[in-house]
Protein backbone atom coordinates (compact mmCIF):
# COMPACT_ATOMS: atom_id res chain seq x y z
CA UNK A 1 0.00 0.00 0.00
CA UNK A 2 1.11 3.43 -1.22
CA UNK A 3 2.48 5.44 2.25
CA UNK A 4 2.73 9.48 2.25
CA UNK A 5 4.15 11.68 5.19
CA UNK A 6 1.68 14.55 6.52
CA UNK A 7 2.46 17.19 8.89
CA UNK A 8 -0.47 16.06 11.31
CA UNK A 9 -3.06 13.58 11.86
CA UNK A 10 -5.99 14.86 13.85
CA UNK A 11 -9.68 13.78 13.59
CA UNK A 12 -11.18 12.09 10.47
CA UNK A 13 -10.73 15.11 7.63
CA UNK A 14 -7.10 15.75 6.02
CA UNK A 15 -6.67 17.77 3.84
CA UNK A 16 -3.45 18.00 1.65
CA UNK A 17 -2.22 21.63 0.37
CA UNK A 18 1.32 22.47 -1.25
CA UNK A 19 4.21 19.64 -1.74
CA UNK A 20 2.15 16.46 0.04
CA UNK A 21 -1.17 17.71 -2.58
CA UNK A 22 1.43 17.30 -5.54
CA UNK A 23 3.10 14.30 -3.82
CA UNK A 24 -0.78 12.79 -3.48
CA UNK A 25 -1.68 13.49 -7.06
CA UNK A 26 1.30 13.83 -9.08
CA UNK A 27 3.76 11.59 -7.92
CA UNK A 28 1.80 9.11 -6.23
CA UNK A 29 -1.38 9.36 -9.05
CA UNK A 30 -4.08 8.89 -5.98
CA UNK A 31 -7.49 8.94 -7.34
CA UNK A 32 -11.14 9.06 -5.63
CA UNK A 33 -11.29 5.74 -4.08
CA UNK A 34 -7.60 5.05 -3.31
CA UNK A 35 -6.46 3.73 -0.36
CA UNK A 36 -3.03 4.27 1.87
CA UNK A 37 -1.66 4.73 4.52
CA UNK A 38 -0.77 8.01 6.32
CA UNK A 39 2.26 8.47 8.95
CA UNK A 40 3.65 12.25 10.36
CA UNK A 41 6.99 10.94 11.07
CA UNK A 42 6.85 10.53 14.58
CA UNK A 43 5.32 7.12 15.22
CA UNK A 44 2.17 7.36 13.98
CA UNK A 45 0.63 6.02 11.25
CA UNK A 46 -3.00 5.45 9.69
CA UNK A 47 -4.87 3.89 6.47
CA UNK A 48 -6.91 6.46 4.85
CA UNK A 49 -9.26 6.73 1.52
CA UNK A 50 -9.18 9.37 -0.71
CA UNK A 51 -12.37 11.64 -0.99
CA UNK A 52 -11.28 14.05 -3.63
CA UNK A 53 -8.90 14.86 -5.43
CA UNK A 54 -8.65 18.72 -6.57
CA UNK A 55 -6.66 21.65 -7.99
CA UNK A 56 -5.02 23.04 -5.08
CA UNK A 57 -5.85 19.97 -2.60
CA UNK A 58 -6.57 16.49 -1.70
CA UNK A 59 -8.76 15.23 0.99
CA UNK A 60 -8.91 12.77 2.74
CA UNK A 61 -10.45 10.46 5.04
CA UNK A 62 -8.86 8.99 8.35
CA UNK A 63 -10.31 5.23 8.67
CA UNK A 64 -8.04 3.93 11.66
CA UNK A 65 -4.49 3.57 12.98
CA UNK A 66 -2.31 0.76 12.25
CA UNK A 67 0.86 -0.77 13.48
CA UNK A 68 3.83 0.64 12.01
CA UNK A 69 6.81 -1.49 11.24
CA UNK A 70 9.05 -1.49 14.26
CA UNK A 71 12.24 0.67 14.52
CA UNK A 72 15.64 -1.63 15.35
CA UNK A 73 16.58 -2.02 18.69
CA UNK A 74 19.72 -0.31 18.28
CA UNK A 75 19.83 3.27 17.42
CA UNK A 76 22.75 3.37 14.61
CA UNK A 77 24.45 6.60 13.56
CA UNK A 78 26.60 6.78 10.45
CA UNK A 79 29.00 9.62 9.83
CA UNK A 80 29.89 8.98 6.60
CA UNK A 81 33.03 11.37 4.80
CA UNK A 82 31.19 13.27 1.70
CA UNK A 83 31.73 11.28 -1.52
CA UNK A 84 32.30 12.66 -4.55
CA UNK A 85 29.68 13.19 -7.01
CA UNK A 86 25.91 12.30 -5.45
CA UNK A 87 27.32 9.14 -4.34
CA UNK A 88 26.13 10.84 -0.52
CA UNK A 89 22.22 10.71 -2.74
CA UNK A 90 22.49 6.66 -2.70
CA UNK A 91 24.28 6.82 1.02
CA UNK A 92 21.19 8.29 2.58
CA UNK A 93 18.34 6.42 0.77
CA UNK A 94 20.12 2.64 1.11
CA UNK A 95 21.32 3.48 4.66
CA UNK A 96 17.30 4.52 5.30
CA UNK A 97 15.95 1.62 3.92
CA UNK A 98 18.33 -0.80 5.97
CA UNK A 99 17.31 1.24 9.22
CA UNK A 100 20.13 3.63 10.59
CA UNK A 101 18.41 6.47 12.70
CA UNK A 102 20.60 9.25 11.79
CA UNK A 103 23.09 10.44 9.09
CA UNK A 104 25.87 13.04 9.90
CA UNK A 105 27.76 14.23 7.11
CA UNK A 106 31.12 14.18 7.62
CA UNK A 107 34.13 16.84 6.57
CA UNK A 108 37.67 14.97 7.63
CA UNK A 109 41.15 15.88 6.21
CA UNK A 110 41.53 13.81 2.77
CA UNK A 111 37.17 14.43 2.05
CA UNK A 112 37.34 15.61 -1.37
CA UNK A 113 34.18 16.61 -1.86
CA UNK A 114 33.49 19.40 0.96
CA UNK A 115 30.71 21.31 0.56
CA UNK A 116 30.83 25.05 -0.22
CA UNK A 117 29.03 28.07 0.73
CA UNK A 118 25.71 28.57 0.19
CA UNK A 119 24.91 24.51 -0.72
CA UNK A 120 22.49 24.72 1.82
CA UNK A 121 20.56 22.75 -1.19
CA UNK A 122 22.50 19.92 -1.67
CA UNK A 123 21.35 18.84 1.94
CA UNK A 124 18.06 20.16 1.68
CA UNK A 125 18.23 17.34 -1.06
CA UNK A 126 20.10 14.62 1.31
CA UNK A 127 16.96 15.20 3.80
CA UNK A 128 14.26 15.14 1.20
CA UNK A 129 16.08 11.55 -0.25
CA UNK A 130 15.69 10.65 3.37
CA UNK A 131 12.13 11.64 3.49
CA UNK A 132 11.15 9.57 0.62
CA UNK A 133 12.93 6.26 1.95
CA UNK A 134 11.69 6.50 5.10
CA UNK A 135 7.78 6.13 3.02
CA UNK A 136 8.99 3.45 0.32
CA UNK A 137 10.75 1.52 3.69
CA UNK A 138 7.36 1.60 6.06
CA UNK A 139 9.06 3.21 8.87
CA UNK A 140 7.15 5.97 10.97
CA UNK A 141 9.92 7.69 11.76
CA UNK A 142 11.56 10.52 10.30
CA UNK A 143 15.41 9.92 9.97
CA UNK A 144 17.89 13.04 10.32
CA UNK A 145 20.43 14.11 7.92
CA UNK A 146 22.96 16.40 10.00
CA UNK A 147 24.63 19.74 9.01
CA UNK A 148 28.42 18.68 7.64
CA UNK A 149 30.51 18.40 10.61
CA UNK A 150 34.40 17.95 10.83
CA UNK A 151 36.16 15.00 12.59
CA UNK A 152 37.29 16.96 15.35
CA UNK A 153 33.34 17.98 16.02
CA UNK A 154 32.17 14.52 15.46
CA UNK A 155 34.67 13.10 18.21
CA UNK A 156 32.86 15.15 20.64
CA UNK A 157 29.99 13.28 20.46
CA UNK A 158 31.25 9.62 20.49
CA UNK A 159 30.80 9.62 24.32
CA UNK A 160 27.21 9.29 23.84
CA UNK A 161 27.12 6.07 22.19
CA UNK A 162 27.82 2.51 23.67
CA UNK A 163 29.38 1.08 20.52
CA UNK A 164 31.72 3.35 18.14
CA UNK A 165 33.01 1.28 15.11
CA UNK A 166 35.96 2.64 12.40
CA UNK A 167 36.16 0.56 9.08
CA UNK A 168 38.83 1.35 7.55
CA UNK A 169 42.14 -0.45 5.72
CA UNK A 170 44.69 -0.59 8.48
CA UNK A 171 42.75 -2.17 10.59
CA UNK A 172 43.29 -5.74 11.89
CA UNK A 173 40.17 -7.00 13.71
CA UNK A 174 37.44 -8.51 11.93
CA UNK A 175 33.99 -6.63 12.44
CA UNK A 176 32.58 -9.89 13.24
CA UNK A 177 34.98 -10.55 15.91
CA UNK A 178 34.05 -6.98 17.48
CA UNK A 179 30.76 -7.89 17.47
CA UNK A 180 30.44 -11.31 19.14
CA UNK A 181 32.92 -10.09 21.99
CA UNK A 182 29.95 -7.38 22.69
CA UNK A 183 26.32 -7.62 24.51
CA UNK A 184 24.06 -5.79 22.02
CA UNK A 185 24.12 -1.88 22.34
CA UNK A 186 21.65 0.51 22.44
CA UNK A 187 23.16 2.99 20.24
CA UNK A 188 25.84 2.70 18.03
CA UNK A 189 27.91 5.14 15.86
CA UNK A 190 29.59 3.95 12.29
CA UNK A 191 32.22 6.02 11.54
CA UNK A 192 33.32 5.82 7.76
CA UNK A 193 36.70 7.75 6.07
CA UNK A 194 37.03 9.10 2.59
CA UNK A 195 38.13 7.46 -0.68
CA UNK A 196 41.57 7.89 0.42
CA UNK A 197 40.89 7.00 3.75
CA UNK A 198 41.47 8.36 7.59
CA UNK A 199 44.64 10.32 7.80
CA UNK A 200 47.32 8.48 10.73
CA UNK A 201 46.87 11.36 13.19
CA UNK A 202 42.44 10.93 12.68
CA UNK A 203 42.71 7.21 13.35
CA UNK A 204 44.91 7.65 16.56
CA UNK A 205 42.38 10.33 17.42
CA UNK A 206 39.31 8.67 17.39
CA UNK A 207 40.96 5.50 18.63
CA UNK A 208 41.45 7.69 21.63
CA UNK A 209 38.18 8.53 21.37
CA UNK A 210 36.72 5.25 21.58
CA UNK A 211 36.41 4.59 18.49
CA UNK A 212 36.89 0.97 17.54
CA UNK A 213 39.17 0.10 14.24
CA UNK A 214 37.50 -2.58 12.30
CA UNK A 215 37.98 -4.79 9.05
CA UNK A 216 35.28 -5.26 6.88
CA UNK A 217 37.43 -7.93 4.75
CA UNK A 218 39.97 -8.65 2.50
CA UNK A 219 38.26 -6.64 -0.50
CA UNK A 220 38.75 -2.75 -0.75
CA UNK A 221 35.01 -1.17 -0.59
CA UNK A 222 34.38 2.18 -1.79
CA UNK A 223 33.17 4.89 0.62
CA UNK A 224 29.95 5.01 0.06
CA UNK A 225 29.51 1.22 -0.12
CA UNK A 226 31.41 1.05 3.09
CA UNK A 227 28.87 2.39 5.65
CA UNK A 228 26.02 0.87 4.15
CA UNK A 229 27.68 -2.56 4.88
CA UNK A 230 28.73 -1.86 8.18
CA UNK A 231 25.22 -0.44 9.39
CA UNK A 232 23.49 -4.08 7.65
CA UNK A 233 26.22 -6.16 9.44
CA UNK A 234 25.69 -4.29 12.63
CA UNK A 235 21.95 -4.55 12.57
CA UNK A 236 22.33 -8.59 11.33
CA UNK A 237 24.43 -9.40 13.63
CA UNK A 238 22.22 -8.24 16.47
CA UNK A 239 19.56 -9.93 15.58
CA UNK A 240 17.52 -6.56 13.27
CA UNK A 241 17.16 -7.90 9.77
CA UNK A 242 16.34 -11.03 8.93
């Protein structure tokens, strides 16, 4: 069943102005008659029928709420080093879909790709990408795309997770041997270079941190295939896909 975000559910009547009216009509082709489902990004979520479809609007009507598919039990963060091109595009929506809770952009010393003033679009983009996974995936809840950060910002915030894991080439220990040594964590932060990887002194530094250096096996991944790997392994591993 077709899902759309809406800014609120209250009552019976919604109505649908502005971007979620063309998202209704245009994209999604709803006619009189047509049945989804209806979530505002923060848990809830409800099967409606569409009463009309006009100009300016869509209407429709609120039947009951339903059970949204559950979030994972472990609340993953990826920072993931800006890729060239829109390689970040496909980072977001796959890294949605497998269920990581947030996305932080990440600026470190050999990213290529950092943005420039006034690109406020580009993530504008990132968090509309985001947006739209979130309804093709059936989760309820909205998943953040951060403001760029630096490494040296991003450290700062490792303390708040229970599990902080570093792919990257040096690294010795298998991600699977991390893993099994560990109960499962509540909140975990993925932590991924760019295409020419961590500089020495970043590695030390976030090793200090408490960052974890992990290898995600003999092959050489690219970037942007890198954290989208890590996030499914974490997630299988503990028992939140399959």
């Amino acid at each position: 069943m077709r899902r759309l975000l809406v800014e609120s559910i209250e009552g019976e009547a919604l109505v649908l102005h502005g971007e979620q009216h063309h998202r209704a009509a245009h994209v999604l082709r709803l006619g009189r008659g047509d049945r989804l489902r209806v979530f505002d990004g923060r848990g809830h979520e409800y099967e409606a029928v569409v009463e009309a479809v006009d100009r300016d609007r869509v209407t429709l009507r609120v039947e009951r709420a339903v059970q949204p598919a559950p979030e994972p039990g472990i609340r993953i963060a990826l920072f993931q080093s800006i890729p060239r091109s829109d390689a970040m595009e496909r980072v977001v929506q796959k890294s949605v879909e497998i269920g990581v809770a947030e996305v932080v952009p990440l600026i470190t010393r050999r990213t290529v790709a950092r943005p420039a003033r006034g690109e406020g679009m580009k993530l504008a983009r990132w968090r509309k990408i985001a947006l739209h996974a979130v309804e093709q995936s059936g989760r309820a809840w909205l998943v953040p795309v951060g403001e760029p950060m630096p490494t040296e910002r991003m450290v700062e915030r490792l303390s708040s997770f229970d599990l902080a894991l570093m792919p990257h080439h040096g690294a010795i220990a298998p991600l699977r041997d991390a893993l099994e040594a560990l109960r499962k964590p509540r909140s975990a932060a993925v932590i991924i270079g760019p295409e020419g990887g961590f500089a020495p002194e970043e590695v030390e530094h976030l090793a200090a941190a408490g960052a974890r250096p992990v290898s995600l096996g003999p092959r050489v991944l690219r970037s942007e295939t890198a954290g989208v790997v890590a996030a499914a392994l974490v997630l299988y591993h503990f028992g939140e896909m399959g």
